[in-house]
PDB file of N, CA and C in Angstrom:
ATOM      1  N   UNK A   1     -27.841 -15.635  32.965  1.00  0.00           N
ATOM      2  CA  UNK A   1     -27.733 -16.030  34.354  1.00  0.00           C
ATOM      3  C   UNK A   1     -26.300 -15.786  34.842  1.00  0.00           C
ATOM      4  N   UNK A   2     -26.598 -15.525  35.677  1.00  0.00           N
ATOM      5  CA  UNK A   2     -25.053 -14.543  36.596  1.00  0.00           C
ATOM      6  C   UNK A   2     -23.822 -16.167  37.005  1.00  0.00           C
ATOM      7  N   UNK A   3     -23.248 -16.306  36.906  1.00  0.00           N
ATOM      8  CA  UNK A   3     -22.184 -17.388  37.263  1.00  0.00           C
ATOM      9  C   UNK A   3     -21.362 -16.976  38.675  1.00  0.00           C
ATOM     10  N   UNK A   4     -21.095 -17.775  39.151  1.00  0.00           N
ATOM     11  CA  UNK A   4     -20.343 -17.791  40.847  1.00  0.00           C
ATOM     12  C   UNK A   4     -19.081 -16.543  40.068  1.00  0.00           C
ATOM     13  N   UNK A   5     -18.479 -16.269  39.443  1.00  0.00           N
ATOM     14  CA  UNK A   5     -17.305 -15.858  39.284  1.00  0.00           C
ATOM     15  C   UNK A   5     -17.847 -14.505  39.135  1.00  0.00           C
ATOM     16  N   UNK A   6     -18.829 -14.113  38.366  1.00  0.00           N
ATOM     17  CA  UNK A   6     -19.395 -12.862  38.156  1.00  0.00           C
ATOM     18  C   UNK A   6     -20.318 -11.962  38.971  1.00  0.00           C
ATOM     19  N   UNK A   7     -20.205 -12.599  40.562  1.00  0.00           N
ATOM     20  CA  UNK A   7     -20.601 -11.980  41.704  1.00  0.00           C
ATOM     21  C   UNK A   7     -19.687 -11.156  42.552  1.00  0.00           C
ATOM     22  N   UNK A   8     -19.809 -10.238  42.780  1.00  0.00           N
ATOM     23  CA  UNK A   8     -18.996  -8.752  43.294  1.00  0.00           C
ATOM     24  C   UNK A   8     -19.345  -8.582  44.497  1.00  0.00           C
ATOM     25  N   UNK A   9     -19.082  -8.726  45.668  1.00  0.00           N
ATOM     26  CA  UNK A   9     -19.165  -8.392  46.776  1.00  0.00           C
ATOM     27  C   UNK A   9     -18.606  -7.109  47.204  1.00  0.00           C
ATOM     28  N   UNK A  10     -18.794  -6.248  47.364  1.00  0.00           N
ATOM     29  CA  UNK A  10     -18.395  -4.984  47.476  1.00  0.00           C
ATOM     30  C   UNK A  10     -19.034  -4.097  48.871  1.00  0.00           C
ATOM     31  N   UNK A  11     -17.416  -4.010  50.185  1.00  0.00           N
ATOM     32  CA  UNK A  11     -18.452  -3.288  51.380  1.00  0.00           C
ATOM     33  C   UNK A  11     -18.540  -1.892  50.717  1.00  0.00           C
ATOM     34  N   UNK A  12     -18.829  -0.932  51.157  1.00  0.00           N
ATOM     35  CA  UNK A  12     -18.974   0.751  50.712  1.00  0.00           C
ATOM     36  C   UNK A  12     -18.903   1.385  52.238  1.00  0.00           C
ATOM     37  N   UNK A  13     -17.616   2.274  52.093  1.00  0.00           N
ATOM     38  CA  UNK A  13     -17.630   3.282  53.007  1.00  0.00           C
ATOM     39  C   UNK A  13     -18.874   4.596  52.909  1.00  0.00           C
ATOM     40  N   UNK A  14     -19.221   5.383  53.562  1.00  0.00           N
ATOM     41  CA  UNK A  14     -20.094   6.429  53.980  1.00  0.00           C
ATOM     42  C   UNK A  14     -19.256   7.688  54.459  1.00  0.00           C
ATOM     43  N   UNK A  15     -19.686   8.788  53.904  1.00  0.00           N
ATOM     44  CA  UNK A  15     -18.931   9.901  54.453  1.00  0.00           C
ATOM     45  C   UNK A  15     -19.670  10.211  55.780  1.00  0.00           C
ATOM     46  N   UNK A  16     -19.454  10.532  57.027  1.00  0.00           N
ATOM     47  CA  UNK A  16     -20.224  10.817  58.206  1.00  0.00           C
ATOM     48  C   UNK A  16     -19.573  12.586  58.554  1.00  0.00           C
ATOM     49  N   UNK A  17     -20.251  12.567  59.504  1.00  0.00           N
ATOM     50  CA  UNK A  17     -19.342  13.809  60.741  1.00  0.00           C
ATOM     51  C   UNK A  17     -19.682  13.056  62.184  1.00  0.00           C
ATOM     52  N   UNK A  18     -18.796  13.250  62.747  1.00  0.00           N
ATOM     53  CA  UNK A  18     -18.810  12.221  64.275  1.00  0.00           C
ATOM     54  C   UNK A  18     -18.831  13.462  65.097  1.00  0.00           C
ATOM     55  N   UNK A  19     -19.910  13.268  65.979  1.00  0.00           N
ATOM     56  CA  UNK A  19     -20.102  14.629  67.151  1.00  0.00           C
ATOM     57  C   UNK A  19     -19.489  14.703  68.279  1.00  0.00           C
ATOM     58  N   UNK A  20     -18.508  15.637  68.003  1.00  0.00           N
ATOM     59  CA  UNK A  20     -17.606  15.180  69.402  1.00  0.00           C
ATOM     60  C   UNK A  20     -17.776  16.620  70.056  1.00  0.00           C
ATOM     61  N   UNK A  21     -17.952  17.063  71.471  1.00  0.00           N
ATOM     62  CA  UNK A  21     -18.469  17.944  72.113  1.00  0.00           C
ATOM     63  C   UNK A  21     -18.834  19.260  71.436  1.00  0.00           C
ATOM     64  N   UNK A  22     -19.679  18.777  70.940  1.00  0.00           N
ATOM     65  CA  UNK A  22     -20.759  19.937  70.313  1.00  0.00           C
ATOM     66  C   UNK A  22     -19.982  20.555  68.920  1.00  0.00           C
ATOM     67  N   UNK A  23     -18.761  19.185  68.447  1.00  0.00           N
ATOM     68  CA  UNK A  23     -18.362  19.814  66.879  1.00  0.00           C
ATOM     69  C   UNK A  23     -18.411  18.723  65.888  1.00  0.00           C
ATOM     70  N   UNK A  24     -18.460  19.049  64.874  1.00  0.00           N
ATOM     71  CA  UNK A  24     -18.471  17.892  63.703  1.00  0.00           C
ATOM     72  C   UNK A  24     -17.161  17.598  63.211  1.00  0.00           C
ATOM     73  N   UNK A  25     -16.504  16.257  63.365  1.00  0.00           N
ATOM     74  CA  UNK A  25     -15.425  16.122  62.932  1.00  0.00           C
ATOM     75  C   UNK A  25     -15.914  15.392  61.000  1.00  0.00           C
ATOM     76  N   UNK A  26     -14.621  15.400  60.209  1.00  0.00           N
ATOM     77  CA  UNK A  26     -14.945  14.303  58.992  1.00  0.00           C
ATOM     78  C   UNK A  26     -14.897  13.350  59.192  1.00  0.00           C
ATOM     79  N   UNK A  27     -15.758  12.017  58.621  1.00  0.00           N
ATOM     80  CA  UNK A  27     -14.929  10.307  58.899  1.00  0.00           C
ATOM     81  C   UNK A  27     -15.425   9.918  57.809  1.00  0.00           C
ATOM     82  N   UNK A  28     -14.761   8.566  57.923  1.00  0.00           N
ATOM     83  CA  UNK A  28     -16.109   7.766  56.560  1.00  0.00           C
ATOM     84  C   UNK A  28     -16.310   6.364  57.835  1.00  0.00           C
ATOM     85  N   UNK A  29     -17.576   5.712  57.536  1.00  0.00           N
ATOM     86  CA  UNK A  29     -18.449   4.762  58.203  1.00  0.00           C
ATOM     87  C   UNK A  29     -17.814   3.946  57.426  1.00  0.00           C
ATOM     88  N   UNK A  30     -17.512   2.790  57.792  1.00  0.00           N
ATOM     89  CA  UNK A  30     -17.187   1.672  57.769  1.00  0.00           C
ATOM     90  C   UNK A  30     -18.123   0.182  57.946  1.00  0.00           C
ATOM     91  N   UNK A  31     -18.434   0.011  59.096  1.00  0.00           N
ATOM     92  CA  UNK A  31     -19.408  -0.449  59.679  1.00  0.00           C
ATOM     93  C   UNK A  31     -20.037  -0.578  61.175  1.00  0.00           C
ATOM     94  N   UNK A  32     -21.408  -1.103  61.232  1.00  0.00           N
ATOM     95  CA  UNK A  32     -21.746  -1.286  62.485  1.00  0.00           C
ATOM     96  C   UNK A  32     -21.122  -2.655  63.620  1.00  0.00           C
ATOM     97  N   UNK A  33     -20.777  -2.718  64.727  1.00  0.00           N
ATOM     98  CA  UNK A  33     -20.335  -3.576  65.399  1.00  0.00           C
ATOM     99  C   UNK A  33     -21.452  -3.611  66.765  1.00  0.00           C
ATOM    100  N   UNK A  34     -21.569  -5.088  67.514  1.00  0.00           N
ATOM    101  CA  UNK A  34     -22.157  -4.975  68.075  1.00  0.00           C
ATOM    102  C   UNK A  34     -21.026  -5.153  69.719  1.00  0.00           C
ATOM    103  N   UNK A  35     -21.454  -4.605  70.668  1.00  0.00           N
ATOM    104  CA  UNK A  35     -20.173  -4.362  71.935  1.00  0.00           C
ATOM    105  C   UNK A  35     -21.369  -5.184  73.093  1.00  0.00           C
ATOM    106  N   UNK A  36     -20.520  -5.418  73.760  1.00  0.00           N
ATOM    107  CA  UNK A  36     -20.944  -5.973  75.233  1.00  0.00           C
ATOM    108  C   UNK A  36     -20.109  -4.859  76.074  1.00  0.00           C
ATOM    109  N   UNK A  37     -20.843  -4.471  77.484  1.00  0.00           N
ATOM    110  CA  UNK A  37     -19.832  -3.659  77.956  1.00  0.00           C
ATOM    111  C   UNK A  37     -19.492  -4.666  79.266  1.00  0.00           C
ATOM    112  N   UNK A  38     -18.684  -4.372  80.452  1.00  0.00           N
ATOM    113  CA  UNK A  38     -18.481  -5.021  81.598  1.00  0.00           C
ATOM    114  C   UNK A  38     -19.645  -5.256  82.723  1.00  0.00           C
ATOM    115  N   UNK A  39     -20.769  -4.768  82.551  1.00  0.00           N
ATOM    116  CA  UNK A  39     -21.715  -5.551  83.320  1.00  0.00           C
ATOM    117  C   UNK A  39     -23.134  -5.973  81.881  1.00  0.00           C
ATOM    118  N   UNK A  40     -22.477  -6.299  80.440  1.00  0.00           N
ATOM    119  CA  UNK A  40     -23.080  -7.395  80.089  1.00  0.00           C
ATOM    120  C   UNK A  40     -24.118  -6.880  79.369  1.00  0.00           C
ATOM    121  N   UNK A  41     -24.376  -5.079  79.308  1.00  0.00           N
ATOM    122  CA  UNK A  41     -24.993  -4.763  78.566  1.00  0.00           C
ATOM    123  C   UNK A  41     -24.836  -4.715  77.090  1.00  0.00           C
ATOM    124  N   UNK A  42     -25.496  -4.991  76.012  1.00  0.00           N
ATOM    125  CA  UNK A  42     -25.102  -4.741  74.547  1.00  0.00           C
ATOM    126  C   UNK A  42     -25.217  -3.462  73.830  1.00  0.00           C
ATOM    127  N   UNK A  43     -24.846  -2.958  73.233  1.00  0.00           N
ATOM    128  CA  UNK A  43     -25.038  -1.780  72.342  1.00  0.00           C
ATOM    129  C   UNK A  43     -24.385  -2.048  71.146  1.00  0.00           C
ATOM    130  N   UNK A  44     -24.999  -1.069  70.194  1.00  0.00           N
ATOM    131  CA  UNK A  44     -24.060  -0.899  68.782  1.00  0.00           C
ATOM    132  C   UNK A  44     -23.459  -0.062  68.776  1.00  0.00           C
ATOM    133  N   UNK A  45     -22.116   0.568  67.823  1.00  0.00           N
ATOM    134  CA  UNK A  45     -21.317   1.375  67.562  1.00  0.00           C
ATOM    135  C   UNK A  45     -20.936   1.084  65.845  1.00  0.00           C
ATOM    136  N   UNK A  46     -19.919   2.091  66.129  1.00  0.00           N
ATOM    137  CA  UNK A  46     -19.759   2.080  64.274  1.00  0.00           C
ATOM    138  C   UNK A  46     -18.157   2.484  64.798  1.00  0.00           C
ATOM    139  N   UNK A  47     -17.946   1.476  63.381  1.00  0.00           N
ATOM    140  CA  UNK A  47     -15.741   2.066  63.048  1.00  0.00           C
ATOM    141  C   UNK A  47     -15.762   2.963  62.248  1.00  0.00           C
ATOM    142  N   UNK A  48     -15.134   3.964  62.479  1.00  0.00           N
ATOM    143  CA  UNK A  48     -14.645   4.956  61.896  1.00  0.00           C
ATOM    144  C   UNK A  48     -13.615   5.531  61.395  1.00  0.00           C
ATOM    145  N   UNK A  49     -13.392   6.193  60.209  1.00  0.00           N
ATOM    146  CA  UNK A  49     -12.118   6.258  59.658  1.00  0.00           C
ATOM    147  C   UNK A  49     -11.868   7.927  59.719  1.00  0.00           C
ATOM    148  N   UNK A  50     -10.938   8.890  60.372  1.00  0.00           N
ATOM    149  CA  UNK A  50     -10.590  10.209  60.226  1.00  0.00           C
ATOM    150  C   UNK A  50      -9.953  10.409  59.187  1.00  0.00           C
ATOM    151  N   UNK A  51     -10.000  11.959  58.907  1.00  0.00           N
ATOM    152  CA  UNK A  51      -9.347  11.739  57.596  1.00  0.00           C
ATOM    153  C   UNK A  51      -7.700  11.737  57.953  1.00  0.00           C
ATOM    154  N   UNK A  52      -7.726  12.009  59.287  1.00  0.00           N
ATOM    155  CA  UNK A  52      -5.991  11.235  58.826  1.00  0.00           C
ATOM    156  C   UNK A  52      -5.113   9.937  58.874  1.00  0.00           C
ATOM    157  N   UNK A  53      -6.674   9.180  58.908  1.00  0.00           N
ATOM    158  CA  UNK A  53      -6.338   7.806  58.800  1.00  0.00           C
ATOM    159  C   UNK A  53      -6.434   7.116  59.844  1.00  0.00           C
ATOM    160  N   UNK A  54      -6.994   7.644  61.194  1.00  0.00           N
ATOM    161  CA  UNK A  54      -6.845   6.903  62.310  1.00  0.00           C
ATOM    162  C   UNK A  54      -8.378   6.209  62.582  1.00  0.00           C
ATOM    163  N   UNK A  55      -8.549   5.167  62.969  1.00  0.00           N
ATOM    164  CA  UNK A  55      -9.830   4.545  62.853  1.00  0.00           C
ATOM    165  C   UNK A  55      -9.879   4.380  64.537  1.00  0.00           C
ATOM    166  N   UNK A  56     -11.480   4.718  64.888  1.00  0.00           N
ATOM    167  CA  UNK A  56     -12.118   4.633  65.653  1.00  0.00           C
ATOM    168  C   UNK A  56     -13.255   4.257  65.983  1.00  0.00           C
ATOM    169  N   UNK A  57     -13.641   3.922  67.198  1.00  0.00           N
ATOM    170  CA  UNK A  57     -14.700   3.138  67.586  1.00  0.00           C
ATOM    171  C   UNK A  57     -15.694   4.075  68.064  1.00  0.00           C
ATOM    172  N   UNK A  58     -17.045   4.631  67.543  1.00  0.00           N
ATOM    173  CA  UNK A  58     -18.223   5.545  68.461  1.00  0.00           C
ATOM    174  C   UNK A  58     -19.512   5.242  68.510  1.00  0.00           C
ATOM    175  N   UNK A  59     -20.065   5.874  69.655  1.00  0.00           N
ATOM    176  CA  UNK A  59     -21.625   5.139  70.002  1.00  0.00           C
ATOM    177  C   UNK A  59     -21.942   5.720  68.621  1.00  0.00           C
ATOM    178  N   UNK A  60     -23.413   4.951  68.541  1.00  0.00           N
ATOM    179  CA  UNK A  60     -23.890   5.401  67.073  1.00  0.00           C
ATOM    180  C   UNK A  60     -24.690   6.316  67.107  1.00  0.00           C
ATOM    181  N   UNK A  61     -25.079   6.904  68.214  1.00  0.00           N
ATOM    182  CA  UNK A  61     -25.643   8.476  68.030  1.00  0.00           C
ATOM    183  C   UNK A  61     -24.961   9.933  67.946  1.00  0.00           C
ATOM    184  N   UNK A  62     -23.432   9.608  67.937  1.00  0.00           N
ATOM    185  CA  UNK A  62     -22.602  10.533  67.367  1.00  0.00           C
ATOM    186  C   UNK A  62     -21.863  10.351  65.794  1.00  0.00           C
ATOM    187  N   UNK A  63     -23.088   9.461  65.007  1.00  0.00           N
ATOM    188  CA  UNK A  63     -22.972   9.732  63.838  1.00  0.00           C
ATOM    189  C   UNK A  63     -23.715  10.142  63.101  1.00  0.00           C
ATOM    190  N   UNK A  64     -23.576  11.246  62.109  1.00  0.00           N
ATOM    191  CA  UNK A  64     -24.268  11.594  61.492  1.00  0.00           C
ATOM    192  C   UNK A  64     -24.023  11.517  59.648  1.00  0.00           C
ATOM    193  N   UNK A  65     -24.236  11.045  59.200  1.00  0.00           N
ATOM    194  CA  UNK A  65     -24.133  10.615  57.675  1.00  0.00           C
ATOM    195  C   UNK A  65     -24.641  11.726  56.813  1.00  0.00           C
ATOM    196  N   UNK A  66     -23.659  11.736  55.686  1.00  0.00           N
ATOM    197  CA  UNK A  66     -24.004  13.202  54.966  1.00  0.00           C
ATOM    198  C   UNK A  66     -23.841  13.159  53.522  1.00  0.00           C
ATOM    199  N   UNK A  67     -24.222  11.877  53.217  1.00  0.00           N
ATOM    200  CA  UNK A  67     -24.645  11.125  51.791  1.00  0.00           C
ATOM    201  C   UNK A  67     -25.654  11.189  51.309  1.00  0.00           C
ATOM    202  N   UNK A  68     -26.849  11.872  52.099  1.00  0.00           N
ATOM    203  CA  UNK A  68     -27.965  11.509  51.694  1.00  0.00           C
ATOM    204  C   UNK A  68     -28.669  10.456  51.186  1.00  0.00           C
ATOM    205  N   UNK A  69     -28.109   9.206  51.133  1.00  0.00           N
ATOM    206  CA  UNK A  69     -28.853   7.943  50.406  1.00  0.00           C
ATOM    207  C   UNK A  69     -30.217   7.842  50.584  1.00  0.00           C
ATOM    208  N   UNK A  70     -30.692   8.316  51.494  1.00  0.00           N
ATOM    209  CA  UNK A  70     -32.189   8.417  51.904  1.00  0.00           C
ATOM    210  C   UNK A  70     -32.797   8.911  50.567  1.00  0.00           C
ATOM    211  N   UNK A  71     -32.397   9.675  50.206  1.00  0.00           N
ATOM    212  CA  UNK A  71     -33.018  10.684  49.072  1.00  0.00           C
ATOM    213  C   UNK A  71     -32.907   9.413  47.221  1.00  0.00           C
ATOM    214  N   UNK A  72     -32.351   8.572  47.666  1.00  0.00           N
ATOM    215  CA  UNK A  72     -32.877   7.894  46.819  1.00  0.00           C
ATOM    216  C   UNK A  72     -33.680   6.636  46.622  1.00  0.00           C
ATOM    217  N   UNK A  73     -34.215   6.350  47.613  1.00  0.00           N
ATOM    218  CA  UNK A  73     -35.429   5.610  48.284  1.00  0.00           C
ATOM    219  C   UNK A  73     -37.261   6.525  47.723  1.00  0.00           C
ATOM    220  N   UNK A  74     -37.735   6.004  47.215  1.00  0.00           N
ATOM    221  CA  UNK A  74     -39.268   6.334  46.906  1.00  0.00           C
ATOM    222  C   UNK A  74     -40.078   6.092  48.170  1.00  0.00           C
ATOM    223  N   UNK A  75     -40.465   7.120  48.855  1.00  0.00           N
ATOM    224  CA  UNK A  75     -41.347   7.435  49.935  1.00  0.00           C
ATOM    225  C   UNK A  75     -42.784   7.633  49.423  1.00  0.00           C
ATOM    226  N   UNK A  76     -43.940   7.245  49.984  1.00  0.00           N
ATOM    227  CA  UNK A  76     -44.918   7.646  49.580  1.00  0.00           C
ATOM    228  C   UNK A  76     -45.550   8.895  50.593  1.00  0.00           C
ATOM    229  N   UNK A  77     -45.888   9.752  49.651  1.00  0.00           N
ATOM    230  CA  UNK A  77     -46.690  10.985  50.092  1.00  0.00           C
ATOM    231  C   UNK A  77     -47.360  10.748  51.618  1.00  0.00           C
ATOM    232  N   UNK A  78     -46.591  11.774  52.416  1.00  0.00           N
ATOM    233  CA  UNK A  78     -46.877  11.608  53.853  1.00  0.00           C
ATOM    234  C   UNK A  78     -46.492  10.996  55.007  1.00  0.00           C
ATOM    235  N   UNK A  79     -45.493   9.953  54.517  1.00  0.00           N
ATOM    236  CA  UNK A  79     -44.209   9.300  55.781  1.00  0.00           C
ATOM    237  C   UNK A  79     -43.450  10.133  56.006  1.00  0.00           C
TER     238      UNK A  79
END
């Protein structure tokens, strides 16, 4: 049985490409945040890290993840 001391919390960055007018930059994903804008609407976004270190904030449909983790998930024949 696992003891309080022998629990690892560990976040994990993601390698992405962030789409910025029709080019792929490098980043790594960090995480998702949730935003309010000035008339109160919500959306999500993600922080982002460039590779030269500068971290940024983007809608989350200009990320694209290139880890494949999907590919280690068991799908059944036909999803």
């Amino acid at each position: 049985m696992a003891e309080l001391h022998d629990i690892e919390i560990k976040i994990e960055v993601r390698p992405c490409y962030i789409i910025l007018n029709a080019k792929k930059k490098k980043a790594l994903f960090h995480r998702w945040i949730e935003k309010t804008d000035m008339l109160n609407h919500k959306y999500t976004a993600g922080i982002i890290e460039y590779e030269n270190g500068r971290i940024d904030e983007v809608h989350y449909g200009q990320i694209e993840f290139c880890d494949n983790k999907i590919k280690s998930y068991a799908f059944e024949e036909g999803d």
